[in-house]
C-alpha atoms as a PDB file:
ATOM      1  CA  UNK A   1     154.076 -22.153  97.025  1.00  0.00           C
ATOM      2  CA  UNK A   2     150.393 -22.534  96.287  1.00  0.00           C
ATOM      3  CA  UNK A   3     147.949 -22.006  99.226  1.00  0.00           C
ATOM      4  CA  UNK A   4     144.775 -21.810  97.826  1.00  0.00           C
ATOM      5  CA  UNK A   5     142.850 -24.346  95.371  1.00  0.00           C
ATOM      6  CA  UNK A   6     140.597 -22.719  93.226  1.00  0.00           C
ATOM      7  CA  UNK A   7     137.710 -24.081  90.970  1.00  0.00           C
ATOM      8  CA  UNK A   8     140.029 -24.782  87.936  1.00  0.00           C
ATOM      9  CA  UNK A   9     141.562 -27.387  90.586  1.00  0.00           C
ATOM     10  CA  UNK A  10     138.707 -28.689  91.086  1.00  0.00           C
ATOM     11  CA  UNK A  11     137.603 -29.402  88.058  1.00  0.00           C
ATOM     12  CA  UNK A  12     140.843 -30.578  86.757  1.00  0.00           C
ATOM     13  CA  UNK A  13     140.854 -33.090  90.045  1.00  0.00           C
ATOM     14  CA  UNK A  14     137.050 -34.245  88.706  1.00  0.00           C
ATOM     15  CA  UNK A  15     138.553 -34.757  85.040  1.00  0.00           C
ATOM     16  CA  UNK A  16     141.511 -36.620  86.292  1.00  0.00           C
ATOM     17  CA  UNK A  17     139.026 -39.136  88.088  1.00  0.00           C
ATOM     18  CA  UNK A  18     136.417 -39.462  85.781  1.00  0.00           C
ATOM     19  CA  UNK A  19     133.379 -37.994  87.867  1.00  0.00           C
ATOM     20  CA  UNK A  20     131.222 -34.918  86.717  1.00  0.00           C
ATOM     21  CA  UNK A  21     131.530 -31.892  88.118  1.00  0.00           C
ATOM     22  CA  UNK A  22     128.520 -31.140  90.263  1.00  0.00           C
ATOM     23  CA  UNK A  23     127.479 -27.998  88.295  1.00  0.00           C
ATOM     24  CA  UNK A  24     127.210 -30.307  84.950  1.00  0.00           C
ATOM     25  CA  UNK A  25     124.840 -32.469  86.630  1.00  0.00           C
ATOM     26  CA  UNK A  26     122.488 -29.156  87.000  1.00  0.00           C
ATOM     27  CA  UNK A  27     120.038 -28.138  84.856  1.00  0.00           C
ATOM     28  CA  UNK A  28     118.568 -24.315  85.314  1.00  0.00           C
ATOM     29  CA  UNK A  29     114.949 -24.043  86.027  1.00  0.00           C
ATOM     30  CA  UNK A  30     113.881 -22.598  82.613  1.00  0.00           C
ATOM     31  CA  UNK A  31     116.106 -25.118  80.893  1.00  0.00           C
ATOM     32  CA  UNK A  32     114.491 -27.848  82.383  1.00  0.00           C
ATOM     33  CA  UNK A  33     110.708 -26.723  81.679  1.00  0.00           C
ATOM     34  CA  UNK A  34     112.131 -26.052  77.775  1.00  0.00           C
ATOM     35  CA  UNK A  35     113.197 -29.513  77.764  1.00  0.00           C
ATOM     36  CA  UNK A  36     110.205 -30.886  79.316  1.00  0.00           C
ATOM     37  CA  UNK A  37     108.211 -28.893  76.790  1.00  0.00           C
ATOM     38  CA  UNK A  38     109.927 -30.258  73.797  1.00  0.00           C
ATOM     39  CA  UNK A  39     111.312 -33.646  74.385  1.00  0.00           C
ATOM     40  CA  UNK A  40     108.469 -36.318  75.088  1.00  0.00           C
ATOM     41  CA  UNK A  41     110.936 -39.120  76.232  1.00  0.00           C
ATOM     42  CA  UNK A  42     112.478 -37.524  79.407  1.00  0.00           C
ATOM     43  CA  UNK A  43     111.756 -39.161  82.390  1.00  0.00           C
ATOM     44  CA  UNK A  44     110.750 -36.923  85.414  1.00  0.00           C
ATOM     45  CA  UNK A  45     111.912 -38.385  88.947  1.00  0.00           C
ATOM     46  CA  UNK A  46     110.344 -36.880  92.095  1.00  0.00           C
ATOM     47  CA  UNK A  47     112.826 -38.032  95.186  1.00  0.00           C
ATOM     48  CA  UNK A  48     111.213 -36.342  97.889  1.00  0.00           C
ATOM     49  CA  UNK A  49     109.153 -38.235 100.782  1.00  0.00           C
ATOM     50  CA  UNK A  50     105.499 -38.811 100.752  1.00  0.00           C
ATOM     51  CA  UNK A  51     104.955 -35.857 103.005  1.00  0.00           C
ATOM     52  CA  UNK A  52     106.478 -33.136 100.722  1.00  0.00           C
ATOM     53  CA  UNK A  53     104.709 -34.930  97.473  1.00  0.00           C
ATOM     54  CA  UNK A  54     101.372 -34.183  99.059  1.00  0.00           C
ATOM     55  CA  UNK A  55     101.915 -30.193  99.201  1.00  0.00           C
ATOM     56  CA  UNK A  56     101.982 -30.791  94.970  1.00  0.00           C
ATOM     57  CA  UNK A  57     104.126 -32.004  92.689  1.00  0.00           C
ATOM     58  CA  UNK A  58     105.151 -31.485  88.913  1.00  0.00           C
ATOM     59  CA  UNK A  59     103.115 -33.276  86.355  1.00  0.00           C
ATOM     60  CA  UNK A  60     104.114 -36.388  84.978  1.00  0.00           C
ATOM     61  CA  UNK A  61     106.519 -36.993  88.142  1.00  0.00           C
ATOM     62  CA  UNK A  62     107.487 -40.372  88.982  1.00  0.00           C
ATOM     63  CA  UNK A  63     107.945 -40.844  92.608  1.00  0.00           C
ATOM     64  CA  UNK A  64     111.069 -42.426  93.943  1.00  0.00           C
ATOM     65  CA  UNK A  65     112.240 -41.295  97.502  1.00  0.00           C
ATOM     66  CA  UNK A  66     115.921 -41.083  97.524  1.00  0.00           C
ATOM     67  CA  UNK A  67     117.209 -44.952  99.447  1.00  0.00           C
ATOM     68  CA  UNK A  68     115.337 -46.442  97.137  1.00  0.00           C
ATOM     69  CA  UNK A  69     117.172 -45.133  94.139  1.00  0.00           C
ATOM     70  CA  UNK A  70     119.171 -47.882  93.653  1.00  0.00           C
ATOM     71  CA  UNK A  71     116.514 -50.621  93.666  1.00  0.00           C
ATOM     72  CA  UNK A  72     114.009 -48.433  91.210  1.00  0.00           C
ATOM     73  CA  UNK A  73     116.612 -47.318  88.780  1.00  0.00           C
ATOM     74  CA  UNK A  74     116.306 -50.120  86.245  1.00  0.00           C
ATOM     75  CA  UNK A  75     112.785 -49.686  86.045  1.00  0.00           C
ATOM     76  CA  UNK A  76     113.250 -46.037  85.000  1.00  0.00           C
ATOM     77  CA  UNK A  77     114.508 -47.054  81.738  1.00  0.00           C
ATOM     78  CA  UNK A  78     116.225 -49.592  79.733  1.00  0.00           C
ATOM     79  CA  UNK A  79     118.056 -46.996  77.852  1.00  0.00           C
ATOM     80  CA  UNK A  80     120.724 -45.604  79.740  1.00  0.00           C
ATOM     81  CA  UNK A  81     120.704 -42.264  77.232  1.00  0.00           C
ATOM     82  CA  UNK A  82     117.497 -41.102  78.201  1.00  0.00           C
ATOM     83  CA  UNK A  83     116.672 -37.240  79.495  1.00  0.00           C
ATOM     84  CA  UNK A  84     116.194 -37.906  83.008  1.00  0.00           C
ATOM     85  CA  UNK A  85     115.591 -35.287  85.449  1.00  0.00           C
ATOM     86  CA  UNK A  86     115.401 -35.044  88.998  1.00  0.00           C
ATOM     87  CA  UNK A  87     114.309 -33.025  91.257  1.00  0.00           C
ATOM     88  CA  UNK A  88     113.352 -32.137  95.909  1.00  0.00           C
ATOM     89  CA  UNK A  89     112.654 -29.621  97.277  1.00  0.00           C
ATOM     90  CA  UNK A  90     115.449 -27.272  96.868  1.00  0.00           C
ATOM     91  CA  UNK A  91     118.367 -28.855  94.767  1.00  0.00           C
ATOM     92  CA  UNK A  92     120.641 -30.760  97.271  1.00  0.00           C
ATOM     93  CA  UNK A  93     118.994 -34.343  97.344  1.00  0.00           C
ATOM     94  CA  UNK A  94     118.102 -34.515  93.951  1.00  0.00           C
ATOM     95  CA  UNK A  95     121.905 -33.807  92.581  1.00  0.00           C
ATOM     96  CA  UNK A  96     122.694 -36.861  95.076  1.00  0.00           C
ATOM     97  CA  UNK A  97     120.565 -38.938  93.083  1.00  0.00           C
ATOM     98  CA  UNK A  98     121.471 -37.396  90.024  1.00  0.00           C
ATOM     99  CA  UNK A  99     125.191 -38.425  90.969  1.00  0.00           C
ATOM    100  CA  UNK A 100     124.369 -41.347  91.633  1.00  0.00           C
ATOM    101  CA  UNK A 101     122.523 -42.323  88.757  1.00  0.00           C
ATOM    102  CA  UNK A 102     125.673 -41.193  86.619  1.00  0.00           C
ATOM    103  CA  UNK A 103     127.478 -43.673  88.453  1.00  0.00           C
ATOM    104  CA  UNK A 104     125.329 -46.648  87.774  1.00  0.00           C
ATOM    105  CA  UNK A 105     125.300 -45.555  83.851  1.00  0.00           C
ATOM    106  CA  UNK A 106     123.249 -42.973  82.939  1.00  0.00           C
ATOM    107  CA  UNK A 107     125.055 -40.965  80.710  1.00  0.00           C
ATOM    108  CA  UNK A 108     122.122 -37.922  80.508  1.00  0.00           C
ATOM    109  CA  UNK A 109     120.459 -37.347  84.125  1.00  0.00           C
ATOM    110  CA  UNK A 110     120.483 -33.925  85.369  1.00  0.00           C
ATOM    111  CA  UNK A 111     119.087 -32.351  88.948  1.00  0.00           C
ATOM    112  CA  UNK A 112     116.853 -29.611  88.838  1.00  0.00           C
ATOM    113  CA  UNK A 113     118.512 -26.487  90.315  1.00  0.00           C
ATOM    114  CA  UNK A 114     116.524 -25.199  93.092  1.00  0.00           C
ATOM    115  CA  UNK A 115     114.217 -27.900  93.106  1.00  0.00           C
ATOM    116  CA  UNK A 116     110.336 -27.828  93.396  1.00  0.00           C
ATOM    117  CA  UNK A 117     110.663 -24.395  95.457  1.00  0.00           C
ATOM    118  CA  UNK A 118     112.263 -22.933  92.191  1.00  0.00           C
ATOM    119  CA  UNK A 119     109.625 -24.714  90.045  1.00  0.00           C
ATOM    120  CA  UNK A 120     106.671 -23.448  92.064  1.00  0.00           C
ATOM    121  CA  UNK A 121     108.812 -19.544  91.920  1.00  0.00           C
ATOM    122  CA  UNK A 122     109.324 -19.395  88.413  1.00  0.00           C
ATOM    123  CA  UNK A 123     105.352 -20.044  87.679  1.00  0.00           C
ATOM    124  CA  UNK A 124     105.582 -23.722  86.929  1.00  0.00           C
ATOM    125  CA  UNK A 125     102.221 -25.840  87.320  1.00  0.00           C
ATOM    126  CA  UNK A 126     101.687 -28.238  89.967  1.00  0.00           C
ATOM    127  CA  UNK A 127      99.944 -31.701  90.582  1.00  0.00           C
ATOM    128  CA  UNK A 128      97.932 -31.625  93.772  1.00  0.00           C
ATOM    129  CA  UNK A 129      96.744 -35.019  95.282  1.00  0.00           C
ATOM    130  CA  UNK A 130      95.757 -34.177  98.256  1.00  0.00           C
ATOM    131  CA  UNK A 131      92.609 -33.279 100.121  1.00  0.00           C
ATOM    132  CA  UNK A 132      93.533 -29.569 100.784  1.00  0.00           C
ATOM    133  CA  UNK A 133      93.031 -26.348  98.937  1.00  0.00           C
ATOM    134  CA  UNK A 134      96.424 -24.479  97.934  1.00  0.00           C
ATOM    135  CA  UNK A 135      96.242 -22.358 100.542  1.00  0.00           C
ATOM    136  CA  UNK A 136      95.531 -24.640 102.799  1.00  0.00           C
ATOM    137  CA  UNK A 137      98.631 -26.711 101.665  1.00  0.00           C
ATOM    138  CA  UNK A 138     100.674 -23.524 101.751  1.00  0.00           C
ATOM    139  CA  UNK A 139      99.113 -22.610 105.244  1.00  0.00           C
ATOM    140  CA  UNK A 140     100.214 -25.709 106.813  1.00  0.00           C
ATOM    141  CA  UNK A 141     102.409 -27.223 105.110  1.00  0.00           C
ATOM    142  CA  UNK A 142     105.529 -27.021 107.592  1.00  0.00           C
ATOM    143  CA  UNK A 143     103.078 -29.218 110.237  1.00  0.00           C
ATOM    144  CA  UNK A 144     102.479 -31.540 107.292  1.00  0.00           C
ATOM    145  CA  UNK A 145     106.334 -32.017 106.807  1.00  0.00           C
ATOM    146  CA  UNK A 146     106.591 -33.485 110.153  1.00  0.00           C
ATOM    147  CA  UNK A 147     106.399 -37.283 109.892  1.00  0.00           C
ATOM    148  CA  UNK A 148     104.162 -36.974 113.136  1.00  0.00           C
ATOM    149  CA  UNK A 149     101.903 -35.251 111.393  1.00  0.00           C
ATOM    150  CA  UNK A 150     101.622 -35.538 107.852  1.00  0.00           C
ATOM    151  CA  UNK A 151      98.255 -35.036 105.805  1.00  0.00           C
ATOM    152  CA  UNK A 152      96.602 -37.516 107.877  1.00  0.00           C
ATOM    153  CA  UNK A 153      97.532 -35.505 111.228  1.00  0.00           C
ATOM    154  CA  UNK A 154      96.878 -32.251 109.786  1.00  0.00           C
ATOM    155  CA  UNK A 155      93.256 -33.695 108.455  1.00  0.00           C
ATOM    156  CA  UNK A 156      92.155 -34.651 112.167  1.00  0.00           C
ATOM    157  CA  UNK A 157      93.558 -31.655 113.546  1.00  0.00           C
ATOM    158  CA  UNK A 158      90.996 -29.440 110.988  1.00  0.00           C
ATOM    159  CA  UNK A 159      88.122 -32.168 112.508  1.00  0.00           C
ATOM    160  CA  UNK A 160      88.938 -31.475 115.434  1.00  0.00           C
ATOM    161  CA  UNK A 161      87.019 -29.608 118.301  1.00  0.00           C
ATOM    162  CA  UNK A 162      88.341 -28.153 121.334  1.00  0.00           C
ATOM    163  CA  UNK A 163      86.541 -26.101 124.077  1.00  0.00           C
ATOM    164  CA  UNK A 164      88.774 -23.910 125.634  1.00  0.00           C
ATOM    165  CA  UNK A 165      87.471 -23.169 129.349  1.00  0.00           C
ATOM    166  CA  UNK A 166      89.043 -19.431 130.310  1.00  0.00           C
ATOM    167  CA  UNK A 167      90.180 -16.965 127.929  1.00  0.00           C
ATOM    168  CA  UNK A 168      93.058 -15.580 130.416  1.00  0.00           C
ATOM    169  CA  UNK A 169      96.481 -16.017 130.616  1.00  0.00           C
ATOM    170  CA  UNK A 170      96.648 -19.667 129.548  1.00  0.00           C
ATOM    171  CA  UNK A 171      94.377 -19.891 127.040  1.00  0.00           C
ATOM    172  CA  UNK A 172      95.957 -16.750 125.037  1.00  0.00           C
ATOM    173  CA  UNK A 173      99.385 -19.187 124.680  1.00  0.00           C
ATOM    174  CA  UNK A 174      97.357 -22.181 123.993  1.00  0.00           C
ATOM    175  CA  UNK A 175      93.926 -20.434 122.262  1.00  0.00           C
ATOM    176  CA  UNK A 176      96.748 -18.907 119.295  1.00  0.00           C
ATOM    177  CA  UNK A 177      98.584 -22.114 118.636  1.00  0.00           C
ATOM    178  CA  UNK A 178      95.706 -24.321 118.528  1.00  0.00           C
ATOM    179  CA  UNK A 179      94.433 -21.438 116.085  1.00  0.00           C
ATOM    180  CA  UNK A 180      97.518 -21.613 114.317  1.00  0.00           C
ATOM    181  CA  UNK A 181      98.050 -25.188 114.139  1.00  0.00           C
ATOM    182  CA  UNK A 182      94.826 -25.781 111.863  1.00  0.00           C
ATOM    183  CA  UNK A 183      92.618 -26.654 114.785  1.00  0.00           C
ATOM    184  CA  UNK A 184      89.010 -26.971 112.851  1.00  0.00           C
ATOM    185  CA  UNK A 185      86.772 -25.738 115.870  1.00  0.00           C
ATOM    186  CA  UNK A 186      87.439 -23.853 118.979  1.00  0.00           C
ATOM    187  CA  UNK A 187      84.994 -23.074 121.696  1.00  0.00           C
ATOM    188  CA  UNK A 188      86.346 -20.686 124.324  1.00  0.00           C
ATOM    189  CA  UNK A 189      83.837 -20.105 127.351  1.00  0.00           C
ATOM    190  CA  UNK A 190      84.714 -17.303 129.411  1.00  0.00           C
ATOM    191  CA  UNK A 191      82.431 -14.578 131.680  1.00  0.00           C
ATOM    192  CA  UNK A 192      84.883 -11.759 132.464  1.00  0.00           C
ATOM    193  CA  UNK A 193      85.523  -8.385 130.740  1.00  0.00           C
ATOM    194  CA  UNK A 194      89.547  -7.391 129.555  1.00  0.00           C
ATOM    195  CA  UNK A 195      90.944  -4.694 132.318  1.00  0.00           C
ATOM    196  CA  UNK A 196      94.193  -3.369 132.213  1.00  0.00           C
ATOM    197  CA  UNK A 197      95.895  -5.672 134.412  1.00  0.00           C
ATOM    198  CA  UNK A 198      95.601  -8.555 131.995  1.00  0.00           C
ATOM    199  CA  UNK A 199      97.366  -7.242 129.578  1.00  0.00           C
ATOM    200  CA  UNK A 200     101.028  -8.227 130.655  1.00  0.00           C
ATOM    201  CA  UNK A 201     100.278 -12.051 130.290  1.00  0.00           C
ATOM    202  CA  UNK A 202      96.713 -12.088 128.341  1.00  0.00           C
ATOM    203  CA  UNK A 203      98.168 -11.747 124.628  1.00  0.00           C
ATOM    204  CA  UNK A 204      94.709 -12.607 122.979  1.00  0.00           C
ATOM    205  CA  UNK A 205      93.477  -8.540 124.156  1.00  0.00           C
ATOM    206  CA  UNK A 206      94.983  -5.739 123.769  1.00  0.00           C
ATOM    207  CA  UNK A 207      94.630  -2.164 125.085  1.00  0.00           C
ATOM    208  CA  UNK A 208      91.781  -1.389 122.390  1.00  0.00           C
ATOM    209  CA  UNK A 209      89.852  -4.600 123.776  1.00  0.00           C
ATOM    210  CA  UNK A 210      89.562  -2.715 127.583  1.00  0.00           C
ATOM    211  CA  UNK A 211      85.924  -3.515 128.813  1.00  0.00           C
ATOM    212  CA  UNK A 212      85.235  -5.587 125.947  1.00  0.00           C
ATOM    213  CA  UNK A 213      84.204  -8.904 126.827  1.00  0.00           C
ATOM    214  CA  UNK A 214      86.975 -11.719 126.580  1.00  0.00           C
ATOM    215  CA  UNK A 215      85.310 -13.876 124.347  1.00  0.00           C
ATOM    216  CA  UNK A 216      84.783 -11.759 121.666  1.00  0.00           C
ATOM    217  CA  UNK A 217      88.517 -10.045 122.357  1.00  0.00           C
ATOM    218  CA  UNK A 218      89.601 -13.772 121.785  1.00  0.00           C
ATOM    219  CA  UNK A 219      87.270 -14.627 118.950  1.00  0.00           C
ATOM    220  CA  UNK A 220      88.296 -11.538 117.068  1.00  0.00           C
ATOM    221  CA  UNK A 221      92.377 -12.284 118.199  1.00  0.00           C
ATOM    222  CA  UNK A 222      92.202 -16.249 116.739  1.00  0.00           C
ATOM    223  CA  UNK A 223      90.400 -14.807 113.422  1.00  0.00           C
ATOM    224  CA  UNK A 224      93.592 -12.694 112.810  1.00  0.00           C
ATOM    225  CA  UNK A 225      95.693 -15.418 113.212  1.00  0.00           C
ATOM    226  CA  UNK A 226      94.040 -18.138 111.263  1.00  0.00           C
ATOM    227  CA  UNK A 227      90.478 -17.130 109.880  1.00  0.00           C
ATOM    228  CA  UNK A 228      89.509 -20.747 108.660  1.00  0.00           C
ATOM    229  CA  UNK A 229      88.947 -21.948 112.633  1.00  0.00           C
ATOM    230  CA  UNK A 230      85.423 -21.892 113.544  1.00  0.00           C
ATOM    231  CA  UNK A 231      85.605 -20.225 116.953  1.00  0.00           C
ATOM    232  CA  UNK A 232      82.298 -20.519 119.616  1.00  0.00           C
ATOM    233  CA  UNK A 233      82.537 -17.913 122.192  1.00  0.00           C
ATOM    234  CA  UNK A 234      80.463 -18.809 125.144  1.00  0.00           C
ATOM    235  CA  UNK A 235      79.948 -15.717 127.382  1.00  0.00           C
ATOM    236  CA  UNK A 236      79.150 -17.440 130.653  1.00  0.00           C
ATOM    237  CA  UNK A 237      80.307 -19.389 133.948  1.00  0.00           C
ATOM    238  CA  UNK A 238      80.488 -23.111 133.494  1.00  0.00           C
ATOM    239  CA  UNK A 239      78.417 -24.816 136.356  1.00  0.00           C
ATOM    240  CA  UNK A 240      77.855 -28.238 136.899  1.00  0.00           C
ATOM    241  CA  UNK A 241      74.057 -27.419 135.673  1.00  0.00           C
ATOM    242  CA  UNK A 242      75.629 -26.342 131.987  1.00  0.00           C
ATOM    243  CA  UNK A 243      78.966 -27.768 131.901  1.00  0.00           C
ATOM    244  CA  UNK A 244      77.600 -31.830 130.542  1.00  0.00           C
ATOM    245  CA  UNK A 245      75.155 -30.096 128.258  1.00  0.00           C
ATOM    246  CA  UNK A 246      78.460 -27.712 126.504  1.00  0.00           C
ATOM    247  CA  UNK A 247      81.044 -29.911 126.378  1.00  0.00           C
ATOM    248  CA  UNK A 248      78.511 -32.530 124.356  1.00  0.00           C
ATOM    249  CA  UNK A 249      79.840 -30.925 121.497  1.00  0.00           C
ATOM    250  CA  UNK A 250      83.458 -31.122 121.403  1.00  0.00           C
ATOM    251  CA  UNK A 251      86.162 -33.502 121.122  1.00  0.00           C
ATOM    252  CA  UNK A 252      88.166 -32.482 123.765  1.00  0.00           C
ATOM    253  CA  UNK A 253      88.413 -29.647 127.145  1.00  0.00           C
ATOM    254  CA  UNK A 254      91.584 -27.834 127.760  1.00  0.00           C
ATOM    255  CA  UNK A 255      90.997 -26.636 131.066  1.00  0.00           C
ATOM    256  CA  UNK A 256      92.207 -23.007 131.013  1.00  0.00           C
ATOM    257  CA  UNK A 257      90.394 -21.763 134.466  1.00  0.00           C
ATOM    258  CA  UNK A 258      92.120 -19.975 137.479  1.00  0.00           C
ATOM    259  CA  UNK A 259      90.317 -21.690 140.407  1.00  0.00           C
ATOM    260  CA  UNK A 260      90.196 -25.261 141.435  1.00  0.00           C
ATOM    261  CA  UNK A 261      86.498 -25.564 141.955  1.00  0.00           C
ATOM    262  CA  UNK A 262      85.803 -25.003 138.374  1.00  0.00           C
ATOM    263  CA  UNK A 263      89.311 -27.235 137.762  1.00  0.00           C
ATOM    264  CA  UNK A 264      87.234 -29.989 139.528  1.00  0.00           C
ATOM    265  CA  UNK A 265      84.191 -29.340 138.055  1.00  0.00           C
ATOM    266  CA  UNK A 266      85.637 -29.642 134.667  1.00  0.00           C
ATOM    267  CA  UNK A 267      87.419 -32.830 135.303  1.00  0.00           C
ATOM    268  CA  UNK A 268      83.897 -34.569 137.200  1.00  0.00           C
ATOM    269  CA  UNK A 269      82.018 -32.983 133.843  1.00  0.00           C
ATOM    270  CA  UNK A 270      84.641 -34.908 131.387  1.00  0.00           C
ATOM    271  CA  UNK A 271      85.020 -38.228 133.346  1.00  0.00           C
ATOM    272  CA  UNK A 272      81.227 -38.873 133.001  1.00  0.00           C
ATOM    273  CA  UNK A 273      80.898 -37.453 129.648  1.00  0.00           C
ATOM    274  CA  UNK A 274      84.138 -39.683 128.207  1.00  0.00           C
ATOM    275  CA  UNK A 275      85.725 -37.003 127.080  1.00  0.00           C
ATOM    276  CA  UNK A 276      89.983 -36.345 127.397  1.00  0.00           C
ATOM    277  CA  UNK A 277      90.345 -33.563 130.153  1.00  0.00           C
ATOM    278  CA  UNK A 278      93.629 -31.494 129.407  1.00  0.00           C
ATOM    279  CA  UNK A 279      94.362 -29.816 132.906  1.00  0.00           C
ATOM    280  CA  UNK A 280      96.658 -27.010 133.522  1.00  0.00           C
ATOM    281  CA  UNK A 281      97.764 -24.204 136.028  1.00  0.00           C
ATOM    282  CA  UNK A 282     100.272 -21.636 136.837  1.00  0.00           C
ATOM    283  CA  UNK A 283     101.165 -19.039 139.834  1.00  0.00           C
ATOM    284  CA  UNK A 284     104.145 -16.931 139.608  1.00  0.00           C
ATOM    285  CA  UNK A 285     106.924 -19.141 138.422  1.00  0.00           C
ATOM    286  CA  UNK A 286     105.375 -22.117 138.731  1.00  0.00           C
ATOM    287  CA  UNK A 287     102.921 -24.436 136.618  1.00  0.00           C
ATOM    288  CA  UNK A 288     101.368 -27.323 136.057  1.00  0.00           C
ATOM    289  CA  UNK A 289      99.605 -29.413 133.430  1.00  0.00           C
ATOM    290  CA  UNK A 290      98.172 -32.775 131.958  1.00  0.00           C
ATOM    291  CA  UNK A 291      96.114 -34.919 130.380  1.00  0.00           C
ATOM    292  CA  UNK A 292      93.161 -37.121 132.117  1.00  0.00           C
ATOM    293  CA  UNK A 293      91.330 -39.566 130.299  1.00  0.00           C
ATOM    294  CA  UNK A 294      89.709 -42.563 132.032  1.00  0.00           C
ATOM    295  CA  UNK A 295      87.953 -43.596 129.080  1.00  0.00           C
ATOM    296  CA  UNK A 296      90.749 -44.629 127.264  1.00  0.00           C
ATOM    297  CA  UNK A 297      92.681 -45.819 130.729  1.00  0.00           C
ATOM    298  CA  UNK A 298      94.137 -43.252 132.556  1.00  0.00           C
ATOM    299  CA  UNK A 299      93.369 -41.677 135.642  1.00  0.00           C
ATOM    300  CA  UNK A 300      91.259 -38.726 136.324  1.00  0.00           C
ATOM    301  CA  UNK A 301      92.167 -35.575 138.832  1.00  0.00           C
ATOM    302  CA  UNK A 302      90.678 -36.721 141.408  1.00  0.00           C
ATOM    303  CA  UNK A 303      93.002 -40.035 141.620  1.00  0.00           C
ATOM    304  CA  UNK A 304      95.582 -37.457 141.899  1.00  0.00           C
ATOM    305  CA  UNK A 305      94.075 -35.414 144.029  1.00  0.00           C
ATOM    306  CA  UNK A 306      90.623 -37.280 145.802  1.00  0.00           C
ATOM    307  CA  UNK A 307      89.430 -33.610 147.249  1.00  0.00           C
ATOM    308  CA  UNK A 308      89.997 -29.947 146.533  1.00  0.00           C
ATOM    309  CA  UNK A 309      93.127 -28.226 148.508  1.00  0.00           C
ATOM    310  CA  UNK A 310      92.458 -25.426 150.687  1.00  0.00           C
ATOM    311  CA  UNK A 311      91.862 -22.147 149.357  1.00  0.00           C
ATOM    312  CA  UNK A 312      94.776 -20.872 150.910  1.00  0.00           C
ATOM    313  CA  UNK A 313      97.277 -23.548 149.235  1.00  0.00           C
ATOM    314  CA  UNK A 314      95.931 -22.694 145.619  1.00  0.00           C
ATOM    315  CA  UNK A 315      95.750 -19.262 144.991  1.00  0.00           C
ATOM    316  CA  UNK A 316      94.348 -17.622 142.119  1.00  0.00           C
END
């Protein structure tokens, strides 16, 4: 008794039923640039969304994201014997639509195996229409494949400016990721020196960065990371003689601090100046955070909390 089906079953199930085997409807890369190369009349359909097509795309590309297939396939061509090839990222959507072109007619539609990434690998040119540099695209180009983000998200997130206040424990999390992230400017104001004790939570220094001060340990940290952000180190203690005059510049304060006077300060500098106040604090095992803005609506810390708590009920 037969236990196993093998791929000579398979395809004699696909011959019996009249649909192509999915390896038929695959064209090799190098194939598919030879044909490109030498046949003027094939049609080349892009099917991936508007966020992948702005990292580049292959010359000559229509675009035609995949649901809307069906609608757009009669304006591909009248003659149902044209060269058309498709191609996504990697392969898998484009032999979808290549199968299901074959099934409304076209007898001569094949999927690019491996897709734009196998394009891109095997040397082929690209298209780019987009406001970023190739390494910028390549840089970022896994936050630009979020619909949140997209090229319009990423392109604010390069304006942006952001004036981290502390360059401790909380700003080495948030400091990296903001670097990371494509961030355009980051100030960091901070008056302390790296010791030894910092180093089991303070990931921007290291042991080499002992005695140095933290803003340059956390200028030269965020350059490793992502050397396109333009970082600001302020060496000195924000007061609420300095504090208006600093923030002036920037777009927005994350409040990295470890005391609540300076927590308070921040958020009395921000509420006059209009600008969002991102708060945040841990001790231990426990921590807090947030975003005031009264400008645009919201409340400010001190509608949450009208005076400072005792020293002895927030420790630093």
């Amino acid at each position: 008794m037969k236990t196993s089906v093998t791929s000579d079953d398979i395809h004699e199930v696909l011959a019996c039923s009249g649909e192509k085997d999915p390896a038929e409807l695959q064209i090799p890369i190098e194939d598919a640039k030879e044909l490109l190369r030498n046949n003027d009349r094939v049609i080349l359909v892009d099917v991936r969304s508007d966020g992948e097509m702005c990292l580049g795309s292959i010359k000559g590309a229509r675009s035609v994201p995949p649901g809307l297939i069906e609608e757009e396939a009669d304006k591909l061509s009248e003659d149902k014997d044209v060269p058309i090839l498709v191609y996504c990222s990697s392969g898998d959507r484009s032999l979808r639509t290549a199968k299901k072109l074959t099934e409304m007619g076209f007898s001569n539609v094949r999927s690019i195996a491996g897709g734009f990434t196998a394009w891109l690998n095997s040397g082929g040119e690209m298209v780019i229409g987009s406001r970023f540099t190739v390494e910028q695209l390549d840089r970022y180009s896994r936050n630009m494949l979020l619909s949140e983000v997209g090229e319009e998200g990423q392109t604010k997130l390069m304006n942006a400016k952001v004036l981290m206040v502390g360059a401790g424990g909380l700003a080495s999390s948030a400091g990296l990721y903001l670097a990371a992230c494509g961030v355009g400017t980051l100030g960091i104001a901070d008056f302390d020196r790296v010791e030894l004790s910092n180093l089991n939570r303070q990931v921007l220094h290291g042991t080499a960065d002992i005695g140095s001060l933290k803003v340059d340990s956390a200028k030269s940290a965020i350059e490793r990371v992502n050397p396109n952000v333009n970082v600001i180190p302020f060496n000195l203690r924000l007061t609420s003689d300095n504090a208006l005059n600093i923030i002036s510049d920037f777009d927005i304060v994350m409040d990295a601090s470890d005391n609540v006077d300076t927590k308070f300060m921040l958020n009395d500098a921000c509420f006059f100046a209009g600008k969002p106040y991102v708060f945040g604090g841990a001790v231990g095992f426990d921590g807090q955070a947030g975003v005031f803005w009264p400008k645009a609506g919201g409340p400010c810390l001190r509608c949450l909390f009208p005076k400072p708590p005792p020293q002895h009920l927030a420790p630093t």
